[in-house]
Protein backbone atom coordinates (compact mmCIF):
# COMPACT_ATOMS: atom_id res chain seq x y z
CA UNK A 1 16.60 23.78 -12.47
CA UNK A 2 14.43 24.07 -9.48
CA UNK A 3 10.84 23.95 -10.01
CA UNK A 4 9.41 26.15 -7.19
CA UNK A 5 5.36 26.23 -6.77
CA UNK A 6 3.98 29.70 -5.21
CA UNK A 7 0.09 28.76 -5.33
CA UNK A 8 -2.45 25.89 -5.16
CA UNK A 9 -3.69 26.53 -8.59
CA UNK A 10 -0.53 25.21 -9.57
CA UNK A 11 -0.11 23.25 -7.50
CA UNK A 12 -3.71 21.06 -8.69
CA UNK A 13 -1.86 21.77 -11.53
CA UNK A 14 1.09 19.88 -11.16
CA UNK A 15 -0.21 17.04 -9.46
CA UNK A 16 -3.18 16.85 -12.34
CA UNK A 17 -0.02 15.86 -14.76
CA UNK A 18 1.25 13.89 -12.61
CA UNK A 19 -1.86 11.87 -12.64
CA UNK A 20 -2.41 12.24 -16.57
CA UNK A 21 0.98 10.25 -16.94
CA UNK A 22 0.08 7.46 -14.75
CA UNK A 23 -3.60 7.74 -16.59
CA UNK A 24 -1.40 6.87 -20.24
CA UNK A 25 1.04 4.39 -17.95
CA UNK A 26 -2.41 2.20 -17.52
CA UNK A 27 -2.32 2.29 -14.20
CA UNK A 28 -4.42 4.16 -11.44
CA UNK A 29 -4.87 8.01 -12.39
CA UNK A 30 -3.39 9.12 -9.09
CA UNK A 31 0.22 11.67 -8.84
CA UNK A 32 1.94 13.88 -5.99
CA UNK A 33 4.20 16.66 -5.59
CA UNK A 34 5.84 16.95 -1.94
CA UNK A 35 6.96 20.92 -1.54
CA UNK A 36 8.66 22.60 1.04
CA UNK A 37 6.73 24.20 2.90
CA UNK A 38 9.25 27.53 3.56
CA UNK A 39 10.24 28.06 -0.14
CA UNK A 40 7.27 26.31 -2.41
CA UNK A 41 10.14 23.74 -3.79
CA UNK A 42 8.93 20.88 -5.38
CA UNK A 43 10.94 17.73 -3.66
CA UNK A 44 10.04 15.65 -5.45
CA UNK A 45 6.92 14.35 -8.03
CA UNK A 46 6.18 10.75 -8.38
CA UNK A 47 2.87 9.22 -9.93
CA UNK A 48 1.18 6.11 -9.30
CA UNK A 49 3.32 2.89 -10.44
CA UNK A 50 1.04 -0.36 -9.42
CA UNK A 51 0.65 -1.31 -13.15
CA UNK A 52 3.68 -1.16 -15.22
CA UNK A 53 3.22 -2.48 -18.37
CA UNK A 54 5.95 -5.50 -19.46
CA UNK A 55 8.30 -5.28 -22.40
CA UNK A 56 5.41 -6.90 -24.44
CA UNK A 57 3.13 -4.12 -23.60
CA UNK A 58 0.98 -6.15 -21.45
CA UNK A 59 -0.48 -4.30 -18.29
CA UNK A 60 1.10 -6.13 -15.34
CA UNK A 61 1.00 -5.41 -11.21
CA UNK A 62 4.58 -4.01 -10.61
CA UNK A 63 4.12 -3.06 -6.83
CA UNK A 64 0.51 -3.00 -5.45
CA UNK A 65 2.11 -0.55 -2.63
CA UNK A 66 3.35 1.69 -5.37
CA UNK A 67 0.75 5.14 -4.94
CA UNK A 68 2.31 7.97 -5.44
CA UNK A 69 2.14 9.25 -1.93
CA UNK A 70 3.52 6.25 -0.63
CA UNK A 71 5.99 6.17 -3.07
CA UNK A 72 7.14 9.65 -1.69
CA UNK A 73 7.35 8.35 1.94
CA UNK A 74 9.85 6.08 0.57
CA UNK A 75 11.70 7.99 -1.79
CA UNK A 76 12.03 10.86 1.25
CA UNK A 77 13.23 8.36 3.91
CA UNK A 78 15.73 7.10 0.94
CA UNK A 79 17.14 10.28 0.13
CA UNK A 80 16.53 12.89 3.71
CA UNK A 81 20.31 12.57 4.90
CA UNK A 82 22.10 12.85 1.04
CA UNK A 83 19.66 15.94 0.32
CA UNK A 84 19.47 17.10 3.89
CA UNK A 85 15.39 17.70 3.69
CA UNK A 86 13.59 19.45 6.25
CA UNK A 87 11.58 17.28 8.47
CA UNK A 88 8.10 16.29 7.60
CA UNK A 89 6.07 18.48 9.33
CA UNK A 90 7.93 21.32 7.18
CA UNK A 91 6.62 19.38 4.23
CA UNK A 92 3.20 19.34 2.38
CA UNK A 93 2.02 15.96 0.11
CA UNK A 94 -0.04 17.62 -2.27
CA UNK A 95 -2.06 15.12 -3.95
CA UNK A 96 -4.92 14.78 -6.71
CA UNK A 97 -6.77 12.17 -4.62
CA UNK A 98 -7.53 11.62 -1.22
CA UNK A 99 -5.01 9.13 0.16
CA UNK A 100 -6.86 5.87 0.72
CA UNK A 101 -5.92 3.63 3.74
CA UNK A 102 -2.09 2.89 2.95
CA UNK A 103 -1.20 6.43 2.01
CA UNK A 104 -2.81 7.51 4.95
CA UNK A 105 -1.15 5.42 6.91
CA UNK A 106 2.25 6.09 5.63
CA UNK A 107 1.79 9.97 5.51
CA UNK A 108 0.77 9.85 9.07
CA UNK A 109 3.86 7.71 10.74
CA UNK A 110 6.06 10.08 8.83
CA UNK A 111 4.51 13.03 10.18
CA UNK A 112 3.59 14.84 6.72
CA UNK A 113 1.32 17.55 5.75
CA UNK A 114 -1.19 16.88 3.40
CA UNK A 115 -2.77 18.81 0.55
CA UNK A 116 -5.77 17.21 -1.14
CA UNK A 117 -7.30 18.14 -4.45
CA UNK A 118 -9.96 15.82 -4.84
CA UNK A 119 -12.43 13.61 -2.90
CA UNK A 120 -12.64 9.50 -3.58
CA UNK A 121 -15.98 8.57 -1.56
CA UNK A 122 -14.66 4.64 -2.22
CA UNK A 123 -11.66 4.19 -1.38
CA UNK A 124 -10.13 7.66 0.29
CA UNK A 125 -9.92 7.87 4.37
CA UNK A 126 -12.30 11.06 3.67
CA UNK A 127 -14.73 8.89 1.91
CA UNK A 128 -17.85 10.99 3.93
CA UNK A 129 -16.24 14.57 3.31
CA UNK A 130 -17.20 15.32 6.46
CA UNK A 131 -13.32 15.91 7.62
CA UNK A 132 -14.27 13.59 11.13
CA UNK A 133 -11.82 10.89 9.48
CA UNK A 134 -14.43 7.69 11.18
CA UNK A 135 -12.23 5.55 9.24
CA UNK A 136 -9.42 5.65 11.24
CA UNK A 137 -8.95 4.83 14.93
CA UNK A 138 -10.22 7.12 17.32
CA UNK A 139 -6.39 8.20 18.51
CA UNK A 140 -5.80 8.90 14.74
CA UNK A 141 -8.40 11.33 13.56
CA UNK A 142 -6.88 14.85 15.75
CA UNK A 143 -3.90 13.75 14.07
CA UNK A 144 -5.46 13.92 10.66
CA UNK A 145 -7.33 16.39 11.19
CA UNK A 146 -4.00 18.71 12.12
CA UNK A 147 -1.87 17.32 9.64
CA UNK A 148 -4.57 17.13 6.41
CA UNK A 149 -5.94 19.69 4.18
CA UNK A 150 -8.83 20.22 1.31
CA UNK A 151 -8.39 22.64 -0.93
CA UNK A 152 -11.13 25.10 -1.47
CA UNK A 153 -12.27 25.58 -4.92
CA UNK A 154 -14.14 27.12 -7.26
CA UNK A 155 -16.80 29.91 -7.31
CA UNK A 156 -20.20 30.69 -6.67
CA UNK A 157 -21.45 29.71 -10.31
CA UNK A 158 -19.59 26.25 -9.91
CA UNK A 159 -21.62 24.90 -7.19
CA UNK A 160 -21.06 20.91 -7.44
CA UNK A 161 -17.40 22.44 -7.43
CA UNK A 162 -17.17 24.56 -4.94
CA UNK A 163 -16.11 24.11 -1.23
CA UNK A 164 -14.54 26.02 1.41
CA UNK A 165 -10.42 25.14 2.86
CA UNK A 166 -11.16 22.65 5.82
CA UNK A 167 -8.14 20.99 7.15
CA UNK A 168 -4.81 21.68 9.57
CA UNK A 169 -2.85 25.19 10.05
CA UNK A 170 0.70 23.73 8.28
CA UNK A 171 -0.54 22.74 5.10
CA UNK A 172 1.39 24.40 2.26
CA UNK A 173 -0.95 26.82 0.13
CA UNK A 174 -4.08 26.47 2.42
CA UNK A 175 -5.82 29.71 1.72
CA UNK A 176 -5.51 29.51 -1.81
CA UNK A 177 -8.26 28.07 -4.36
CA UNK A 178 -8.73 25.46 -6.95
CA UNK A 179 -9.91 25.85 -10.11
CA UNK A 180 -12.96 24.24 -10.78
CA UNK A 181 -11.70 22.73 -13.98
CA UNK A 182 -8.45 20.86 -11.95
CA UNK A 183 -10.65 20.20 -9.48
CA UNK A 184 -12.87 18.31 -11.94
CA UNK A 185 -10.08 16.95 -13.74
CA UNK A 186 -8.26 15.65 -10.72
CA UNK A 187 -11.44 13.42 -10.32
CA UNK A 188 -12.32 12.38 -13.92
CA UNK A 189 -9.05 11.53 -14.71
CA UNK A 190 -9.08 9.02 -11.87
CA UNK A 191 -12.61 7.76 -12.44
CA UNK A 192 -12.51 7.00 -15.67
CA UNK A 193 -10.07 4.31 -15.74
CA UNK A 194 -10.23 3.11 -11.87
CA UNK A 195 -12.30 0.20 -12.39
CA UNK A 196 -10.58 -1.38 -15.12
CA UNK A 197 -7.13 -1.01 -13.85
CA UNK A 198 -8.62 -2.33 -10.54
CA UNK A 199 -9.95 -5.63 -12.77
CA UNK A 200 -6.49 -5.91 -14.48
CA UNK A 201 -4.67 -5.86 -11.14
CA UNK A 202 -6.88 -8.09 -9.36
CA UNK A 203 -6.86 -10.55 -12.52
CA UNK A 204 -3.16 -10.87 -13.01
CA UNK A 205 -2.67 -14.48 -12.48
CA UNK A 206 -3.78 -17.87 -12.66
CA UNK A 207 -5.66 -19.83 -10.96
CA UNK A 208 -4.11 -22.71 -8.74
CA UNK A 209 -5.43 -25.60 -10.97
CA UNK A 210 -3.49 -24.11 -13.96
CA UNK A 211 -0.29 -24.06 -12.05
CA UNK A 212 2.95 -26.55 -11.43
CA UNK A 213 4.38 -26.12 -8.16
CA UNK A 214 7.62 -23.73 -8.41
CA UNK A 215 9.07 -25.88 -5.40
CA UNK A 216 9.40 -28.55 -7.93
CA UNK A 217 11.78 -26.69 -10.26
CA UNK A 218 15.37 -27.47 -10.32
CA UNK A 219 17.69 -25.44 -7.87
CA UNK A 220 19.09 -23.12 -10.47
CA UNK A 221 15.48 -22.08 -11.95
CA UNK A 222 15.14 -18.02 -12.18
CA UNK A 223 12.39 -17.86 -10.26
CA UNK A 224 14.07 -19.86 -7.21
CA UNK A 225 17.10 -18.08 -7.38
CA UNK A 226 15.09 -14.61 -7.63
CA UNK A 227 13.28 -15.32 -4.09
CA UNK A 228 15.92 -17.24 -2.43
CA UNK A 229 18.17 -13.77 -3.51
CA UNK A 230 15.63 -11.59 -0.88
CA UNK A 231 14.38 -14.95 1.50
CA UNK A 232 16.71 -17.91 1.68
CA UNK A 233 14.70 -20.36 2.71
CA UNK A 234 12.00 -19.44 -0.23
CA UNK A 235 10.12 -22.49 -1.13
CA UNK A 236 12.00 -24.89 1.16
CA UNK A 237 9.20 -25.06 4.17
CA UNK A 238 5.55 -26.70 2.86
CA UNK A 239 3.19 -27.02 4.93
CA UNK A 240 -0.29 -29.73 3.73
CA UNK A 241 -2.78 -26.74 3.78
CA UNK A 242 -1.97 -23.33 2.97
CA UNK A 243 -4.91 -21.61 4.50
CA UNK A 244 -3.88 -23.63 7.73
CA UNK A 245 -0.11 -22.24 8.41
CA UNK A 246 1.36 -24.77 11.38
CA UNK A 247 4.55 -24.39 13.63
CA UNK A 248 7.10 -24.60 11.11
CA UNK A 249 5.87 -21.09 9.83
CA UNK A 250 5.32 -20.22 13.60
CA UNK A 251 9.14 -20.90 14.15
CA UNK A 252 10.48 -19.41 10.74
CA UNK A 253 8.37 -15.86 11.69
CA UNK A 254 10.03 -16.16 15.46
CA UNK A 255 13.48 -16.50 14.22
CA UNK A 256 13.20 -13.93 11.37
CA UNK A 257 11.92 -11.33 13.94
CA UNK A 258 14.27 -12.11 16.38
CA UNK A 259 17.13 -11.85 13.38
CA UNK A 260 16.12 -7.90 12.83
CA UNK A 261 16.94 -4.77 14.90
CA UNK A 262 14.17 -2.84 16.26
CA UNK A 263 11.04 -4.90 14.70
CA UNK A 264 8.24 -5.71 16.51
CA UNK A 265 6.75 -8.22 14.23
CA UNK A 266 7.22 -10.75 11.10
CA UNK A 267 4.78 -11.36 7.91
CA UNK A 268 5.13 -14.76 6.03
CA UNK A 269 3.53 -15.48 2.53
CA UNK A 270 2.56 -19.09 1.61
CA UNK A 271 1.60 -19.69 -1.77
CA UNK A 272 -1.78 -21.47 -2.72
CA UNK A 273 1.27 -25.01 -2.90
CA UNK A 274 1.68 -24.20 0.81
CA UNK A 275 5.06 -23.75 -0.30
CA UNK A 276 6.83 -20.67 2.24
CA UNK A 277 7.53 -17.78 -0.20
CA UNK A 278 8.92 -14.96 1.79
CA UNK A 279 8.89 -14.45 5.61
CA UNK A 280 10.27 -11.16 6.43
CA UNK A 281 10.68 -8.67 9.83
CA UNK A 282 9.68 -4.82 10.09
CA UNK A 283 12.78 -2.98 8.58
CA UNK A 284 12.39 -0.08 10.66
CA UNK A 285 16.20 0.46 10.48
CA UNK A 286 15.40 1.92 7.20
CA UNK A 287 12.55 3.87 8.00
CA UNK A 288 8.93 4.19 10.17
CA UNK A 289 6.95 2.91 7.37
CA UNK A 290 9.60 -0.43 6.43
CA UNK A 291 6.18 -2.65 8.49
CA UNK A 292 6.76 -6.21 7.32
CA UNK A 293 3.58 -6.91 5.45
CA UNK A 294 4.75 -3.91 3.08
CA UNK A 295 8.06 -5.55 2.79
CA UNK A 296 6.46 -9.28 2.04
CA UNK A 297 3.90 -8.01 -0.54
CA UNK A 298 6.34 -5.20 -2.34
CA UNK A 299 9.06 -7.66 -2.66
CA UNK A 300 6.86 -10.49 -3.83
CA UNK A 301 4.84 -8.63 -6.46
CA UNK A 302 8.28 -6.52 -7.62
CA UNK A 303 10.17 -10.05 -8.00
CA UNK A 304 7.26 -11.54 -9.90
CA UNK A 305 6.98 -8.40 -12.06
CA UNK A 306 10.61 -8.81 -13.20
CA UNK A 307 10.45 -12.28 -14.03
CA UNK A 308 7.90 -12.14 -15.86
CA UNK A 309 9.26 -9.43 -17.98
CA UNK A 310 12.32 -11.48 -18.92
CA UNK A 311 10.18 -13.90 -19.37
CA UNK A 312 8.66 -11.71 -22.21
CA UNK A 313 11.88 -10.45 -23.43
CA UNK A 314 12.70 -14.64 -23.43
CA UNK A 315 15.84 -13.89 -21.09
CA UNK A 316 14.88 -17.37 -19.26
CA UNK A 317 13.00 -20.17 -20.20
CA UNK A 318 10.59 -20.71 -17.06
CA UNK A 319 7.00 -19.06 -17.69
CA UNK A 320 6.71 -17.43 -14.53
CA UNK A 321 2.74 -17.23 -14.92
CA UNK A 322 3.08 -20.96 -14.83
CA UNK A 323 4.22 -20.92 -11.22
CA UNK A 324 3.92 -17.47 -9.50
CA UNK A 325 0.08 -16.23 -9.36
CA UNK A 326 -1.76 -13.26 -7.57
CA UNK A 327 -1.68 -13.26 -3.74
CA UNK A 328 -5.28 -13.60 -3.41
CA UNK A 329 -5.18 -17.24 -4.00
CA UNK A 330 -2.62 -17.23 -0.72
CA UNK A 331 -1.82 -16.87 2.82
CA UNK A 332 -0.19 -13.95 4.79
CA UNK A 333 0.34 -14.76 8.44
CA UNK A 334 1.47 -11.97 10.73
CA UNK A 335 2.89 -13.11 14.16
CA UNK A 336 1.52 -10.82 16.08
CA UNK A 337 -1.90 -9.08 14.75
CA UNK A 338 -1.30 -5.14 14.01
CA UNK A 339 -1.87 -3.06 16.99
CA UNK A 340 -5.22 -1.26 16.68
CA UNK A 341 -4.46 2.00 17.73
CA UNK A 342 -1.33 2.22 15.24
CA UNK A 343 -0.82 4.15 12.35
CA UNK A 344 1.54 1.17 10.72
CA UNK A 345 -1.80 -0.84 11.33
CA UNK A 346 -4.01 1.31 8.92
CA UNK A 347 -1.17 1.56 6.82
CA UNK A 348 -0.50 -2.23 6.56
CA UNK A 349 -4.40 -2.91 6.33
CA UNK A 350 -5.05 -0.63 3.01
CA UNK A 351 -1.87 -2.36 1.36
CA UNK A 352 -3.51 -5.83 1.68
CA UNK A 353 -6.59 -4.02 0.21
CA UNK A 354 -4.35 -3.08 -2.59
CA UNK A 355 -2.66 -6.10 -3.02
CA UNK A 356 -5.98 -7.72 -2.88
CA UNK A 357 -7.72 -5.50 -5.51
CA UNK A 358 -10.44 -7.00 -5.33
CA UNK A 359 -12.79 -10.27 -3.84
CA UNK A 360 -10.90 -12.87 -2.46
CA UNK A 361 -11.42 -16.34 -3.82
CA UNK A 362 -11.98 -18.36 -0.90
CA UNK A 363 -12.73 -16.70 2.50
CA UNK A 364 -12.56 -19.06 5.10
CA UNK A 365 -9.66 -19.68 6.59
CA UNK A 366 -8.96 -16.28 5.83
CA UNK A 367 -5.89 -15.78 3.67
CA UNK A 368 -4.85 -12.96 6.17
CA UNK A 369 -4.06 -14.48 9.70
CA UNK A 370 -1.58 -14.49 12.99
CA UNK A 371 -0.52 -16.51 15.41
CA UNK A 372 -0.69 -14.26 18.45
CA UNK A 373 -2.68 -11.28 19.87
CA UNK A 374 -1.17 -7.63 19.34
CA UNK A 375 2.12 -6.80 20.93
CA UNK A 376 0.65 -3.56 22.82
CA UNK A 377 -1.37 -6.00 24.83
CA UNK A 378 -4.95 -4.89 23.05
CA UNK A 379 -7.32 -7.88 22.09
CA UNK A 380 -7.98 -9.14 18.72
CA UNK A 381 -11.74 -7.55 19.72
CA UNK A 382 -10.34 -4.15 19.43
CA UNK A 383 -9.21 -4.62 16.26
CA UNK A 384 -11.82 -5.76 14.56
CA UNK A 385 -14.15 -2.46 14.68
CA UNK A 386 -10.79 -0.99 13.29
CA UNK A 387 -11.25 -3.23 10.08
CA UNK A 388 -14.96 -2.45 9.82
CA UNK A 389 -14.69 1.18 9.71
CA UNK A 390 -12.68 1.40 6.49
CA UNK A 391 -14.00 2.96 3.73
CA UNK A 392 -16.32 1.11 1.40
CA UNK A 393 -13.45 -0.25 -0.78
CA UNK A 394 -11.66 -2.16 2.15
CA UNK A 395 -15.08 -3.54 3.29
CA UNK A 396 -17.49 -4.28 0.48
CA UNK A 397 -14.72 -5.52 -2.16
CA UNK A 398 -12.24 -6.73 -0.60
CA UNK A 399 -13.80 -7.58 2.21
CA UNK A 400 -11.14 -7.00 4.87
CA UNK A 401 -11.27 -10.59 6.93
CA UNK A 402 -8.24 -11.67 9.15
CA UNK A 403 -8.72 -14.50 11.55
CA UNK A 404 -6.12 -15.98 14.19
CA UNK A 405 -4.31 -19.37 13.05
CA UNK A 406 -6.30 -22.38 13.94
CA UNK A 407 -5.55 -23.77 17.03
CA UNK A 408 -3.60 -21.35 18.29
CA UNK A 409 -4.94 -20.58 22.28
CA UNK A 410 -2.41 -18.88 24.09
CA UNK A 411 0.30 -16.38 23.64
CA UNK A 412 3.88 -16.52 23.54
CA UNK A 413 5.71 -16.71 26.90
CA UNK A 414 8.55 -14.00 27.58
C-alpha cells in the first residue's frame, strides 16, 4: 500500500522513526523519507547504515558513505527508469538532520529538494543556522539556498524550539510546522549516541604493527579473491612508502581513467603495506554522484565488512582484521585534485570525513593526495579555502589535509 504524507508534522514524524531504527541498529541516529512533491508519496525511506553490526553482534563500519540521504541519491538513480520517478526537482529529501558535507553534496548534483527537521552545529553544512551556507563554495550557496528548507516549529511557549520556515519555494510541506517534541526528538535521538558510534567507526581496526601483509597470502585467499573480484590488479603494485605513492600508481590511475566512459578523474587506495588496494574511475555512467573516491572508499569498507562477517560466521579461515584495517592508517591519491567550485568536490570531501571518523594517525604526508592540479584549470590555492570552510567536524577532527604527491612539478601534457 502506498504510504502518502499530507503534512510536515508527519512528515518529522516519519523521518523521527526512521532515525529511532538506525538509533537501535547502533549506528548514527540519522533517517529520510524522499516524497513527491505533487502527491505527498513517500518514495522511498532509508535510515542511516554506516555501522551494521556482524553476525556476532559486534558493531562494525559497513559503508562510511551509507547516510540515509545519500543512500536515497543512490537508491533513486538505481531505480528512476524501472519506477519512472519524477525528476528531482519534483522531489523533497525530508530529513531529521541537516545533511553534513557528503549529503549535501550528493543532494545538490542530483538536483533535490530538501526538507530539514533539525540543526547539527558540528557536522551539518548549516552548522551557523544562519541559512548563508559559508561552508560551501561561493557558486554553491544560491543553489542551496533555492533548493533547501527548515522547517518552522513550535510555538510561542517553546522558545529554544521555535523558529520560523527559511529555505527555497519547492520544498514539499514548507508552510507547515513542527512539533516541538519531533523537533526535539529529531536532535536527541542523534546526540545521544553520535559520539560513540563516531569512536566505534573510527576505531574499527588495527593498527599496522599488529598486521601481516594480505599481499603475502596465497592466490586463492578470500580476501584476495574478494578485491581482485571489483580491482584486478588488487595487491599486485607495492610501492616502499605508502604515504609517498610513485609512478606506478601514477600510471595505474591514468590507465583506469582512460578505461571509463565519461570520467574525469581516478582515486587509488594504498594500504599502510603500500600494497595498491583499489584504483577506480568516476562511474558517472551510472549516475552524477558515481565520483571515484565514493566508489574506492564504499567498495573497500563494503568488501571488508563482508569478510569479516564470514569470518565471524567461520565461512573462511583468514581473520580479515589480521590484514584489512581502517583507512586512516592509508593513502588515497586522486589524479587530479577535486575541482573547487564543484558540487562532486564537497561531496567527495565530507565522505573522506566520514570515512575518516575521526583524527588521522599520522599527518604528514597526508594520507589524502594527487598527482595533478584540478581538471577545470583552478589552482590547488583555490581549493584550499574550500577545505577550511567546512564545518567544525571536517576541520577540527578530522582535520581535512590533502597535499600534492611529492615531487610532482608539472602537469600532464595533452
Amino acid at each position: 500500500m502506498t504510504k502518502i504524507i499530507d503534512d510536515v508534522n508527519t512528515a518529522a514524524a516519519a523521518v523521527l522513526d526512521q532515525a529511532t531504527a538506525a538509533a537501535n541498529q547502533t549506528t548514527f541516529a540519522v533517517g529520510g523519507v524522499m516524497v513527491n512533491n505533487q502527491t505527498g508519496e513517500v518514495i522511498s525511506a532509508i535510515h542511516n547504515n554506516v555501522i551494521i553490526p556482524l553476525s556476532n553482534n559486534v558493531s562494525f563500519t559497513f559503508d562510511p558513505t551509507a547516510h540515509g540521504e545519500r543512500q536515497l541519491v543512490y537508491w533513486y538513480y538505481a531505480n528512476k527508469e524501472a519506477l519512472k520517478l519524477p525528476e528531482p526537482n519534483q522531489i523533497t529529501v525530508i530529513t531529521s538532520l541537516d545533511p553534513c558535507a557528503m549529503c549535501t553534496g550528493a543532494l545538490l548534483t542530483a538536483g533535490f529538494n530538501v526538507g530539514v527537521v533539525a540543526i547539527d552545529t558540528y557536522a551539518g553544512i548549516n552548522c551557523a543556522q544562519n541559512f548563508q551556507f559559508a561552508t560551501l563554495p561561493a557558486n554553491l550557496r544560491t543553489k542551496a539556498q533555492k533548493n533547501f528548507g527548515y522547517y518552522a516549529s513550535g510555538a510561542a511557549n517553546f522558545k529554544p524550539l521555535t523558529r520560523s520556515y527559511v529555505g527555497g519555494p519547492s520544498v514539499a510541506f514548507k508552510n507547515g510546522v513542527v512539533t516541538p517534541a519531533n523537533l526535539r526528538d529529531c536532535g536527541t535521538v542523534f546526540t545521544q549516541s553520535v559520539d560513540t558510534v563516531r569512536n566505534t567507526s573510527n576505531s574499527t581496526g588495527l593498527a599496522p604493527s599488529q598486521m601481516s601483509n594480505p599481499a603475502e597470502l596465497p592466490s586463492n585467499s578470500a580476501i584476495l579473491q574478494a578485491y581482485r573480484a571489483i580491482y584486478k590488479k588488487a595487491f599486485t603494485i607495492k610501492i616502499d612508502n605508502p604515504r609517498l605513492p610513485d609512478a606506478q600508481i601514477l600510471t595505474e590511475l591514468k590507465a583506469v581513467l582512460a578505461d571509463a566512459p565519461n570520467a574525469r578523474n581516478a582515486v587509488a587506495f594504498i594500504d599502510p603495506f603500500g600494497n595498491l588496494v583499489l584504483c577506480m574511475a568516476d562511474a558517472f555512467n551510472t549516475s552524477p554522484v558515481h565520483a571515484a573516491f565514493m566508489n574506492v572508499t564504499q567498495e573497500y569498507a563494503k568488501t571488508r565488512w563482508d569478510l569479516m562477517n564470514k569470518y565471524a560466521q567461520a565461512s573462511t579461515t583468514d581473520n580479515p582484521a589480521l590484514y584489512l584495517t581502517h583507512p586512516k592508517y592509508g593513502t588515497f591519491v586522486y589524479l587530479y585534485a577535486p575541482d573547487p567550485d564543484d558540487s562532486i568536490t564537497i561531496m567527495s570531501l565530507g565522505a573522506y570525513g566520514s570515512t575518516m571518523e575521526g583524527p588521522i594517525p599520522n599527518m604528514f604526508p597526508s594520507n589524502l593526495q594527487f598527482y595533478y592540479p584540478p581538471r577545470n584549470g583552478a589552482q590547488f590555492s583555490e581549493l584550499v579555502p574550500v577545505v577550511n570552510e567546512l564545518p567544525p567536524f571536517y576541520t577540527q577532527n578530522v582535520n581535512i589535509s590533502l597535499m600534492q604527491v611529492p615531487g610532482v612539478t608539472q602537469a600532464p601534457t595533452k
